[in-house]
Protein backbone atom coordinates (compact mmCIF):
# COMPACT_ATOMS: atom_id res chain seq x y z
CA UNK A 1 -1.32 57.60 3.90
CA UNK A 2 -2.63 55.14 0.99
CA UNK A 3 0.08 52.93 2.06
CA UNK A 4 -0.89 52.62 5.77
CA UNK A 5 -4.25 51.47 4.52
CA UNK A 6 -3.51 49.29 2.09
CA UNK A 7 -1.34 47.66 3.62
CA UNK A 8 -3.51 45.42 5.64
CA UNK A 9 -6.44 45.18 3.19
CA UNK A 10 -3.63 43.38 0.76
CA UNK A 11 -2.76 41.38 3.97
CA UNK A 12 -6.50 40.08 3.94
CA UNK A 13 -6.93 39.90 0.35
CA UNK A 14 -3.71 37.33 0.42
CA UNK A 15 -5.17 35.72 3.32
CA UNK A 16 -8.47 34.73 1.85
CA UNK A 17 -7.62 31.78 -0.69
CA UNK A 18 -6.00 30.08 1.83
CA UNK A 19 -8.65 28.36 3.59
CA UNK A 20 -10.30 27.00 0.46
CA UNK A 21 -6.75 25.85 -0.97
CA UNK A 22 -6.21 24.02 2.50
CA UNK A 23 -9.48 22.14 2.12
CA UNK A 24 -8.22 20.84 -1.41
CA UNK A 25 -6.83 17.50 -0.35
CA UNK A 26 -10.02 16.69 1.98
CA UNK A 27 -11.92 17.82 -0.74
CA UNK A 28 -10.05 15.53 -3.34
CA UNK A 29 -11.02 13.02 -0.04
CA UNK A 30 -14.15 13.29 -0.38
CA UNK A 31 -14.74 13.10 -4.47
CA UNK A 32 -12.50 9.97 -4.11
CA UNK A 33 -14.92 8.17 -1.60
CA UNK A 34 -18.05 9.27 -3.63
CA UNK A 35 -16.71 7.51 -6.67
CA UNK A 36 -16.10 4.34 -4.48
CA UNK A 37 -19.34 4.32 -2.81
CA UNK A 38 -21.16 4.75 -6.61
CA UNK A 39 -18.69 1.69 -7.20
CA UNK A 40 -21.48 -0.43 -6.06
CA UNK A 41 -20.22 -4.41 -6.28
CA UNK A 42 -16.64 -3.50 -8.28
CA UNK A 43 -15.87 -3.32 -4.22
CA UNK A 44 -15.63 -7.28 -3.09
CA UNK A 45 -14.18 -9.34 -0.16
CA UNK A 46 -11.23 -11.59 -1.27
CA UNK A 47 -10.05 -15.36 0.22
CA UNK A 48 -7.87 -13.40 2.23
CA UNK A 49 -10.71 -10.94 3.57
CA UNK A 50 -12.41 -13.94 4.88
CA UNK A 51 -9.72 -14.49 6.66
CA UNK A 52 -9.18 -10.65 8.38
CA UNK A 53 -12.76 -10.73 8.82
CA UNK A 54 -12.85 -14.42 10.79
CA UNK A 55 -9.82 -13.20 12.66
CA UNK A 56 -11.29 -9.53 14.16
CA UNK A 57 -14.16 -11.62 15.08
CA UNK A 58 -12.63 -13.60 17.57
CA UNK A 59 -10.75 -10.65 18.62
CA UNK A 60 -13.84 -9.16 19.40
CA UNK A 61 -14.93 -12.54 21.24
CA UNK A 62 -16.92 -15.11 18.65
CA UNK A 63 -15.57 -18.80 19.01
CA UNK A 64 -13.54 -19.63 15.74
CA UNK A 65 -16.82 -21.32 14.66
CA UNK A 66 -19.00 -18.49 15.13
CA UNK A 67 -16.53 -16.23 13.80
CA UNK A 68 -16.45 -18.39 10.63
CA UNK A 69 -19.92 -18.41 9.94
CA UNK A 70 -20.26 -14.82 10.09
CA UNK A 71 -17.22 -13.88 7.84
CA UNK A 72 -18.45 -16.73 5.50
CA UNK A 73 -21.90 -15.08 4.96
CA UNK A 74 -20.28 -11.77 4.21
CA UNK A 75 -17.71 -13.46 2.06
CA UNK A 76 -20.68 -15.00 0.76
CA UNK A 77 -23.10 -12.01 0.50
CA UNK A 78 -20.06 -10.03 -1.72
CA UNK A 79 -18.89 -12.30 -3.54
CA UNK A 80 -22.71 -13.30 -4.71
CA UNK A 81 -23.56 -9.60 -5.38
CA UNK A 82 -20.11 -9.36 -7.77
CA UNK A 83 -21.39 -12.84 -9.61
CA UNK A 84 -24.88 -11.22 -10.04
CA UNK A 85 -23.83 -7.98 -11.20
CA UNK A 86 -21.78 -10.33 -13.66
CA UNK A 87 -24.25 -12.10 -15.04
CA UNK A 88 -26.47 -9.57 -15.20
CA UNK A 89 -24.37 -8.08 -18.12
CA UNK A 90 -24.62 -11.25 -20.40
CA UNK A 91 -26.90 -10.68 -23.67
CA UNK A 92 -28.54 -14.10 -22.86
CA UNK A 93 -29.45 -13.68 -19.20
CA UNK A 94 -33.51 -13.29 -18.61
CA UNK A 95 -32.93 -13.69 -14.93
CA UNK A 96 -33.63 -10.79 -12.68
CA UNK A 97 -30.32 -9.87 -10.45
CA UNK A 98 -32.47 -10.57 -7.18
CA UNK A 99 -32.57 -14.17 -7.92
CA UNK A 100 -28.78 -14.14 -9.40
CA UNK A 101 -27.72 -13.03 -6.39
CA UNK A 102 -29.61 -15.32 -4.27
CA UNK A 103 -28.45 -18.64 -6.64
CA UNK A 104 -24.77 -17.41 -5.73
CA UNK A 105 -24.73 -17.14 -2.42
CA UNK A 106 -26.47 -20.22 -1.55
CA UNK A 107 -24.40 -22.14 -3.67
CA UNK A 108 -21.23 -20.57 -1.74
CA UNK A 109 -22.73 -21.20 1.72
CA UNK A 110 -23.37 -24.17 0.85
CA UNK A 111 -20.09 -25.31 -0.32
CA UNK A 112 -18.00 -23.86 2.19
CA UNK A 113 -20.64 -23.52 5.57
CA UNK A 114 -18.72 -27.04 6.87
CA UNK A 115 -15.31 -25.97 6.14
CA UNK A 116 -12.56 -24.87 8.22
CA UNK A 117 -11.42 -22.41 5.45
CA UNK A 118 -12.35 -21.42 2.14
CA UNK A 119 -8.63 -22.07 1.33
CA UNK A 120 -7.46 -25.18 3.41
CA UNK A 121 -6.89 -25.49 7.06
CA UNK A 122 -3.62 -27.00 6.69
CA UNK A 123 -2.04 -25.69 9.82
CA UNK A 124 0.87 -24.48 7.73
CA UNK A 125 -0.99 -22.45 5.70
CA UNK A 126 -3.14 -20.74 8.66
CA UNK A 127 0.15 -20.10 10.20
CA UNK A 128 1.03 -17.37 7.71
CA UNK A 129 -1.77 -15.31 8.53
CA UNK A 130 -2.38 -16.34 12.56
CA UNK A 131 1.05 -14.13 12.67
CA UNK A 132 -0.41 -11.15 11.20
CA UNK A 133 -2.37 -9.50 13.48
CA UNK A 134 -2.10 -5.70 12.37
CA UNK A 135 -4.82 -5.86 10.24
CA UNK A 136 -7.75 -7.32 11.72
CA UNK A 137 -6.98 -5.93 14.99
CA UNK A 138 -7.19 -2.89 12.75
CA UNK A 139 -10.24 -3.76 11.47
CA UNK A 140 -12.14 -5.18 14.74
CA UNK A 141 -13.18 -2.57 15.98
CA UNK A 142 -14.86 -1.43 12.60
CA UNK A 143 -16.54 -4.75 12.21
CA UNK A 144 -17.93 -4.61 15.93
CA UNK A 145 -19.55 -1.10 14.78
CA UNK A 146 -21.09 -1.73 11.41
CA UNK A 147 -20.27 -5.42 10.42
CA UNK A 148 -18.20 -6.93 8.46
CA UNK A 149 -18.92 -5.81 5.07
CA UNK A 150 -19.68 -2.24 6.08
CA UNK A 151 -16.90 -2.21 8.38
CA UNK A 152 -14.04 -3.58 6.66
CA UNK A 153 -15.33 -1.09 3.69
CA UNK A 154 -15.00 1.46 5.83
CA UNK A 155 -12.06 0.96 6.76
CA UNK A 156 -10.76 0.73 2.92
CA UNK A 157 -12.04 3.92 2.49
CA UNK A 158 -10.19 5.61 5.62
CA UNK A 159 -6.74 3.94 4.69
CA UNK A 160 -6.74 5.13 1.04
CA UNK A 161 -7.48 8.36 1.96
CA UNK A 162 -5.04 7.92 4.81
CA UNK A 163 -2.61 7.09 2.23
CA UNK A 164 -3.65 9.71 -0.30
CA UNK A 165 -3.11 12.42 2.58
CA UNK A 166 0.25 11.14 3.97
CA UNK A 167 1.44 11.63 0.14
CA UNK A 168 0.38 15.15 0.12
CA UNK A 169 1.98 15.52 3.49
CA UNK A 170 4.98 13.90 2.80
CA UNK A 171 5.48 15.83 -0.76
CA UNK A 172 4.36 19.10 0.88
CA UNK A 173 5.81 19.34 4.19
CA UNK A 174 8.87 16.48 3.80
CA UNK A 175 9.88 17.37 0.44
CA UNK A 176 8.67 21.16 0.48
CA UNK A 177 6.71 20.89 -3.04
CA UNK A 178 4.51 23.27 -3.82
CA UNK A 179 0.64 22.83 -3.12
CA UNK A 180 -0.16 22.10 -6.71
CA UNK A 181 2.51 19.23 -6.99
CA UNK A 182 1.48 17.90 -3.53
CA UNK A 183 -1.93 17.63 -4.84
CA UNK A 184 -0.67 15.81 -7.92
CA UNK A 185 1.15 13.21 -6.07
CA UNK A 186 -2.51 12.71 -3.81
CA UNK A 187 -4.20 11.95 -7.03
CA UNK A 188 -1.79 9.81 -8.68
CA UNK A 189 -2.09 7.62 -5.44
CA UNK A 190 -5.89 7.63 -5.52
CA UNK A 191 -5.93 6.29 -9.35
CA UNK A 192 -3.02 4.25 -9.66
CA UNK A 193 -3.18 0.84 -7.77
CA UNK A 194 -1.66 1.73 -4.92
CA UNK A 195 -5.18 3.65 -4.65
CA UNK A 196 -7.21 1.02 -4.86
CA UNK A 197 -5.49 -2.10 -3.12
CA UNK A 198 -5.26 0.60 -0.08
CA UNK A 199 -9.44 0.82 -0.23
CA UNK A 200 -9.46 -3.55 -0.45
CA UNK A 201 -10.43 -5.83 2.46
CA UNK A 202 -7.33 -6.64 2.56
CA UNK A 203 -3.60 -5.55 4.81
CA UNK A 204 -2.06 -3.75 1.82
CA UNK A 205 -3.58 -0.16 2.57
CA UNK A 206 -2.11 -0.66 6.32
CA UNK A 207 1.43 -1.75 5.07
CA UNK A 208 0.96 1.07 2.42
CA UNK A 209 0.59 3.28 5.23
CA UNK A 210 3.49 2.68 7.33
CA UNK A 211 5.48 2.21 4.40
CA UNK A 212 4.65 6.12 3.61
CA UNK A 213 5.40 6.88 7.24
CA UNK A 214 8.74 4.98 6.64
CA UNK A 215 9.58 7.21 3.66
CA UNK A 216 8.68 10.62 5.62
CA UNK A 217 10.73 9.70 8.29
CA UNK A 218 13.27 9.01 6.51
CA UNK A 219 13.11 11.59 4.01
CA UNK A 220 13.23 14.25 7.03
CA UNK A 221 16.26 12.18 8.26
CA UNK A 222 17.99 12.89 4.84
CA UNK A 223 17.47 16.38 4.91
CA UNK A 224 18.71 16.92 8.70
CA UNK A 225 15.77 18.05 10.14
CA UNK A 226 13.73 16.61 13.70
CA UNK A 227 16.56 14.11 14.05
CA UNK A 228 15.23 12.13 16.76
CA UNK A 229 11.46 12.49 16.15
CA UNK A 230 11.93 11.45 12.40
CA UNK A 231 14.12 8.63 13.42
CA UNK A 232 11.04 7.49 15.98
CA UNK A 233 8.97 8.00 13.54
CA UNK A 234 10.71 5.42 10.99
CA UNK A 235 11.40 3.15 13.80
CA UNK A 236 7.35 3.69 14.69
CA UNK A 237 6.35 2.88 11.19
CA UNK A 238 8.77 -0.26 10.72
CA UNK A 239 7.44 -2.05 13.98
CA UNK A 240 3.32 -1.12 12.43
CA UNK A 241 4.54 -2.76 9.20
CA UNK A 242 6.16 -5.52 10.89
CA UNK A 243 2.98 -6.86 13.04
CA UNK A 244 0.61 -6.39 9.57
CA UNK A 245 3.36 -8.16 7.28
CA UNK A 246 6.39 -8.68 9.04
CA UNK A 247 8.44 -10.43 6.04
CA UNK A 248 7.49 -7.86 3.89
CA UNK A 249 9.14 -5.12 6.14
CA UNK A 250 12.13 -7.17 6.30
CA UNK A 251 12.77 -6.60 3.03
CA UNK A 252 11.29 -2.96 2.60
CA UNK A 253 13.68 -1.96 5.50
CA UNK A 254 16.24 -3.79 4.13
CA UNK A 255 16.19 -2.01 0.92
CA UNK A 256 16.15 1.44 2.34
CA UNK A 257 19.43 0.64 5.04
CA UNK A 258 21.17 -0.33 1.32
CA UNK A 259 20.24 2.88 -0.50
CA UNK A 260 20.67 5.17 2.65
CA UNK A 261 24.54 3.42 3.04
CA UNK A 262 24.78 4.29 -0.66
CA UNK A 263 23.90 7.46 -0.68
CA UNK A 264 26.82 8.17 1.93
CA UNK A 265 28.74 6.26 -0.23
CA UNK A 266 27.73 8.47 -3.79
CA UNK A 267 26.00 11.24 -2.75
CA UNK A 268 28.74 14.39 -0.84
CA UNK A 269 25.56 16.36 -0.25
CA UNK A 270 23.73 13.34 1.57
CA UNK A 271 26.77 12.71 3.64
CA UNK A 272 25.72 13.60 7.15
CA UNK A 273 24.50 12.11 10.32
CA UNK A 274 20.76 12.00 9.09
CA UNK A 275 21.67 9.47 6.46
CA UNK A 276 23.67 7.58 8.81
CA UNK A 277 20.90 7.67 11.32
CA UNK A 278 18.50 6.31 8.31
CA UNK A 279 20.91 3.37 7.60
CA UNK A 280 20.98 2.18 11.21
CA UNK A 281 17.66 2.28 12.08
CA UNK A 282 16.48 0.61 8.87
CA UNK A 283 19.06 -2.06 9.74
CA UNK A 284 18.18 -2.66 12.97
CA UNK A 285 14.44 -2.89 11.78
CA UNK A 286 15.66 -5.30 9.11
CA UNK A 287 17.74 -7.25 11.16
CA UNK A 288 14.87 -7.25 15.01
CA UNK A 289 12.39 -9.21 12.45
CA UNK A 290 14.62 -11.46 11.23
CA UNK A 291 15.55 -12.60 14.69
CA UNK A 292 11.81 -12.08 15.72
CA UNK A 293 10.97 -14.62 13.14
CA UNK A 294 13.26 -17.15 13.97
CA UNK A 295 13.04 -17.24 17.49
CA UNK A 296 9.25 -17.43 17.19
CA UNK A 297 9.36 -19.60 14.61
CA UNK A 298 7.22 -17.35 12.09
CA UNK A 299 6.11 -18.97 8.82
CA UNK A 300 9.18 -18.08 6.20
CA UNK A 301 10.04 -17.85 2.45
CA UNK A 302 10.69 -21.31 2.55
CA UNK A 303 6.98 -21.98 4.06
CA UNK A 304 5.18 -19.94 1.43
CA UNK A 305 7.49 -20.75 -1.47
CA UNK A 306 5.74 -24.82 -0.85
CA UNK A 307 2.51 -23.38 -0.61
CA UNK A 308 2.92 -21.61 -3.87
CA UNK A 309 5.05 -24.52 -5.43
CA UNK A 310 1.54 -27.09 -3.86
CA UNK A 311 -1.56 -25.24 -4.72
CA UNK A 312 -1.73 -24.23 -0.77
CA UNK A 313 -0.68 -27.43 0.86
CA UNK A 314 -2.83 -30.10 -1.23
CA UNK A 315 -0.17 -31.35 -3.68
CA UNK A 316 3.16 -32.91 -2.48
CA UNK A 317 5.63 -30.60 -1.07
CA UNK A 318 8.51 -29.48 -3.90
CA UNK A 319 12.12 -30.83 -3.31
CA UNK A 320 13.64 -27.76 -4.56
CA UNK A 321 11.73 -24.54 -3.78
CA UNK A 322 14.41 -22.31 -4.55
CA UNK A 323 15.51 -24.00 -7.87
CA UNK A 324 11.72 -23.90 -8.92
CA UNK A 325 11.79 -20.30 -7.87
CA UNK A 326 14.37 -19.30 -10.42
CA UNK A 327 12.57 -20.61 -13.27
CA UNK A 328 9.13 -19.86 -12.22
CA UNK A 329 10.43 -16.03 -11.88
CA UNK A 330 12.09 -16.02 -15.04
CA UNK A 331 9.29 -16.77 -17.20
CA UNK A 332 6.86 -14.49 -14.88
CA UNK A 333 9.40 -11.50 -15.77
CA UNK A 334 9.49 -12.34 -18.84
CA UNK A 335 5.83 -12.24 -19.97
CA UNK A 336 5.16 -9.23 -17.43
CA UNK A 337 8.33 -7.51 -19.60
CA UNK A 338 6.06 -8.28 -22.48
CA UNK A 339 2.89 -7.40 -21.43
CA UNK A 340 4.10 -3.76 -20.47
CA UNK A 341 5.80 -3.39 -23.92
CA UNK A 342 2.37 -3.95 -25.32
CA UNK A 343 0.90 -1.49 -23.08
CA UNK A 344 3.37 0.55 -21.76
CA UNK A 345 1.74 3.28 -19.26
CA UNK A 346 3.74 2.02 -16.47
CA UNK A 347 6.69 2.16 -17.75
CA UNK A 348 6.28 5.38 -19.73
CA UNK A 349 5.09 6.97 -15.86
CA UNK A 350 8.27 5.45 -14.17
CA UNK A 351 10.50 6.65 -16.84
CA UNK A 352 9.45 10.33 -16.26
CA UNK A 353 9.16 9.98 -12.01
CA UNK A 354 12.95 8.38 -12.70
CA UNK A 355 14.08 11.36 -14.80
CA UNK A 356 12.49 13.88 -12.36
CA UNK A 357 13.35 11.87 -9.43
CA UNK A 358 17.23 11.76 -10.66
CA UNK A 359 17.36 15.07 -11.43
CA UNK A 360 15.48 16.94 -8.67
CA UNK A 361 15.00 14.18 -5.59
CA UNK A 362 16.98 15.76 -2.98
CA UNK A 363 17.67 12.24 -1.51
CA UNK A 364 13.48 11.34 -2.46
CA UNK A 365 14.60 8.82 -5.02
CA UNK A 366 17.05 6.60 -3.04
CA UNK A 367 13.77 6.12 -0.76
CA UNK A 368 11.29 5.81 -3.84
CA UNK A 369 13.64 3.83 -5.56
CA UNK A 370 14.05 1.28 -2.32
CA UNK A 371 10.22 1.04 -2.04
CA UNK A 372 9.71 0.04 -5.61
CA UNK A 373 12.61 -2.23 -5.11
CA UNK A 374 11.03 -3.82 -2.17
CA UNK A 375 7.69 -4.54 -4.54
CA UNK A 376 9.58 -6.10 -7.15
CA UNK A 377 11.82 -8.54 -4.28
CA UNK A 378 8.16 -9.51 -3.26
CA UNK A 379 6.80 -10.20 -6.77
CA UNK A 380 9.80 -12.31 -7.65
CA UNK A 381 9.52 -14.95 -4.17
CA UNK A 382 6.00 -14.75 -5.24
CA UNK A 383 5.76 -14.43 -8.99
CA UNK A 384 2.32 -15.42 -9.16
CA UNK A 385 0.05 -13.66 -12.51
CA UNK A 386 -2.67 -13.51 -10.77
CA UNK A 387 -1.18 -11.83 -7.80
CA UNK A 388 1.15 -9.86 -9.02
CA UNK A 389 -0.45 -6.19 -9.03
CA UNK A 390 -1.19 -6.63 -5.32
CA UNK A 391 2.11 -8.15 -4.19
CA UNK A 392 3.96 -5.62 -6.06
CA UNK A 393 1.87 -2.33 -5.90
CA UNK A 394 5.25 -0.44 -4.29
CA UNK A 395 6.55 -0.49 -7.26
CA UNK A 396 4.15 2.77 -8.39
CA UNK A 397 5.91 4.35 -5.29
CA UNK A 398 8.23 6.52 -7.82
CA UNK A 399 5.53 7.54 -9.82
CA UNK A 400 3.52 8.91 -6.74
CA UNK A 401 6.68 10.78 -5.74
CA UNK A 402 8.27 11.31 -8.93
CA UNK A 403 5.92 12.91 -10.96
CA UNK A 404 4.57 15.43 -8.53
CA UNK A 405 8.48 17.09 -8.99
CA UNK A 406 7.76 17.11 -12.70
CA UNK A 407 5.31 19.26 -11.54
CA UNK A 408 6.49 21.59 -9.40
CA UNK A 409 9.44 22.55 -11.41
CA UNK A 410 7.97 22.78 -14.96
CA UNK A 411 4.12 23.20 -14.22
CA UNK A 412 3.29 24.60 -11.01
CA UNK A 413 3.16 28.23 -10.60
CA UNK A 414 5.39 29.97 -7.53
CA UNK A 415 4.51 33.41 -6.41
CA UNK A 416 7.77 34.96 -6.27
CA UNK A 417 9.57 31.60 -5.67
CA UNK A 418 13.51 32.48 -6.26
CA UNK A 419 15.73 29.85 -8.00
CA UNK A 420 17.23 27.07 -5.88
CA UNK A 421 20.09 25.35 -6.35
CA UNK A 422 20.26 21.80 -7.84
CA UNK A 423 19.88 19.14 -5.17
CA UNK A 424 22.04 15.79 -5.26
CA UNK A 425 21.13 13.06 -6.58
């Protein structure tokens, strides 16, 4: 008789945590866009969010002029606000941040109000980003609503919280993690810079984005599960990534058809018709934008390699990009080598996601090991200092997805969670 009536009281009783434990990773959401919003002026357009900004305006209908007075002011505006805050910190200052701010701005406004482009307007140059559209056709219809810097901040805010969720999603639900470890990998993203380039004015938390899509598709692919729709969905994500940085999908996709054709080469438990199915769509991805951007004639390494080799078009063009390459990318891995030796947090991180990834992937590290792969290609045709977090923030991609299996199989608790066999590697 007790048992009859217990029965569904216990029911309830294990029913009742779950709605608060769901609203965990919108909660973490939420915390994460408080902190940014207290931020204040840390948050700041970039060159390149000039550009985005001009670009969604004349997508929404301003002449190129109008559009680049309007993303000059906000360019402007921010950028006057980060100088202020700035000086405003010096022991010597006596000026009040009011006037700071106002000194900066005018002083940007007017060295740039009868300009073309903050950068240059070398045709050449406005090529590269003319054939990204993704982004500020993203981003136009945010700017139309609230204005550029509002908008476009928005918009940061939704994509690395987009990005933070499709972690949890893809640890949870791809990679069947437990809640606790799904959480961890949300965080991880949040704090680490794949975080906060995702929140920028800038495409990298839209290519972040469909890279994540890229690696849940294909992550269901390697498990045989939803053939089709995972293999749409991969496809789906590759042709997003390709209109917001279509070189840089070349190579992620690239990457991943070489890892999933070595995993049926090294991996018995990963040779099936999902992996195969991974290989050849990735391939095809790869191989549609590199036709794509020679029959249209799309701005290529060799294109960017002068503009880095020519400070952006206004020195002499190089003779020998490539050969300048080499060297220049030696001596950028070199000190980066040296700099994480003296501070080694990033490597100590991706030495434990490896080792957890390795041991317990399940076919998640020959995908987190081909996005980080991808980040580091990008770094060295680009091995720029100063750019060299942003262009190669994929390679925290292990860490997001390593670490959370740390987690779940020597931290996180399991109600009655029975032992499962060792996955491949």
């Amino acid at each position: 008789m007790s048992d009859v009536h217990t029965a569904p009281t216990t029911a309830r009783t294990a029913g009742r945590p779950r709605r608060p434990r769901a609203a965990l990773p919108l909660l973490v959401c939420v915390v994460y866009a408080v902190l940014q919003l207290a931020a204040g002026p840390q948050w700041t357009l970039f060159p390149d969010s000039y550009r985005y900004a001009r670009a969604a305006e004349q997508y929404l209908g301003a002449s190129r002029e109008e559009a680049h007075r309007t993303a000059l002011a906000a360019y402007c505006t921010s950028r006057a606000r980060r100088e202020a805050h700035v000086a405003r910190l010096a022991p010597t200052n006596r000026t009040s941040a009011h006037a700071l701010e106002s000194a900066a701005e005018r002083t940007c406004w007017e060295h740039w109000a009868d300009a073309r482009d903050i950068t240059t307007a070398d045709p050449r140059y406005q090529a590269i980003f003319a054939n990204r559209p993704g982004y500020p056709l993203l981003a136009a219809p945010f700017v139309g609503a609230f204005g550029v810097l509002d908008g476009m901040r928005l918009l940061g805010l939704l994509t690395a919280v987009g990005g933070s969720l499709l972690v949890f999603g893809l640890l949870r639900r791809g990679a069947g993690l437990s809640r606790t470890a799904a959480l961890t990998g949300q965080v991880v993203f949040l704090v680490c810079p794949l975080g906060w380039w995702s929140d920028q004015a800038l495409s990298e938390g839209l290519f972040t984005v469909c890279t994540l899509g890229a690696l849940w598709g294909g992550l269901v692919l390697l498990r045989r599960r939803s053939l089709p729709t995972a293999a749409a969905v991969t496809a789906l994500a590759y042709g997003a990534g390709a209109v917001t940085r279509y070189s840089s999908v070349l190579v992620l996709a690239a990457f991943v058809a070489a890892a999933a054709t070595g995993a049926l080469c090294l991996s018995p438990r990963l040779r099936h018709r999902g992996t195969a199915v991974l290989a050849g769509v990735s391939a095809a991805a790869a191989a549609s934008v590199a036709v794509a951007m020679k029959a249209l004639a799309l701005p290529s390494s060799q294109v960017t390699l002068q503009d880095t080799f020519t400070h952006h078009f206004r020195l002499p063009e190089v003779s020998d990009p490539w050969g300048d390459l080499l060297g220049l990318a030696g001596r950028f891995w070199r000190d980066w080598t040296a700099q994480q030796a003296g501070l080694p947090y990033f490597l100590a991180l991706t030495a434990l996601a490896v080792w957890a990834l390795s041991r317990y992937g399940g076919g998640l590290g020959w995908l987190a090991g081909a996005a980080a792969l991808s980040g580091a290609f990008v770094v060295t045709d680009h091995p720029l200092v100063q750019e060299a977090d942003r262009l190669g923030v994929l390679m925290w991609t292990p860490v997001i997805l390593g670490l959370p299996l740390a987690v779940d199989r020597h931290w996180a608790w399991h109600p009655a969670r029975k032992p499962e066999p060792r996955p491949a590697r």
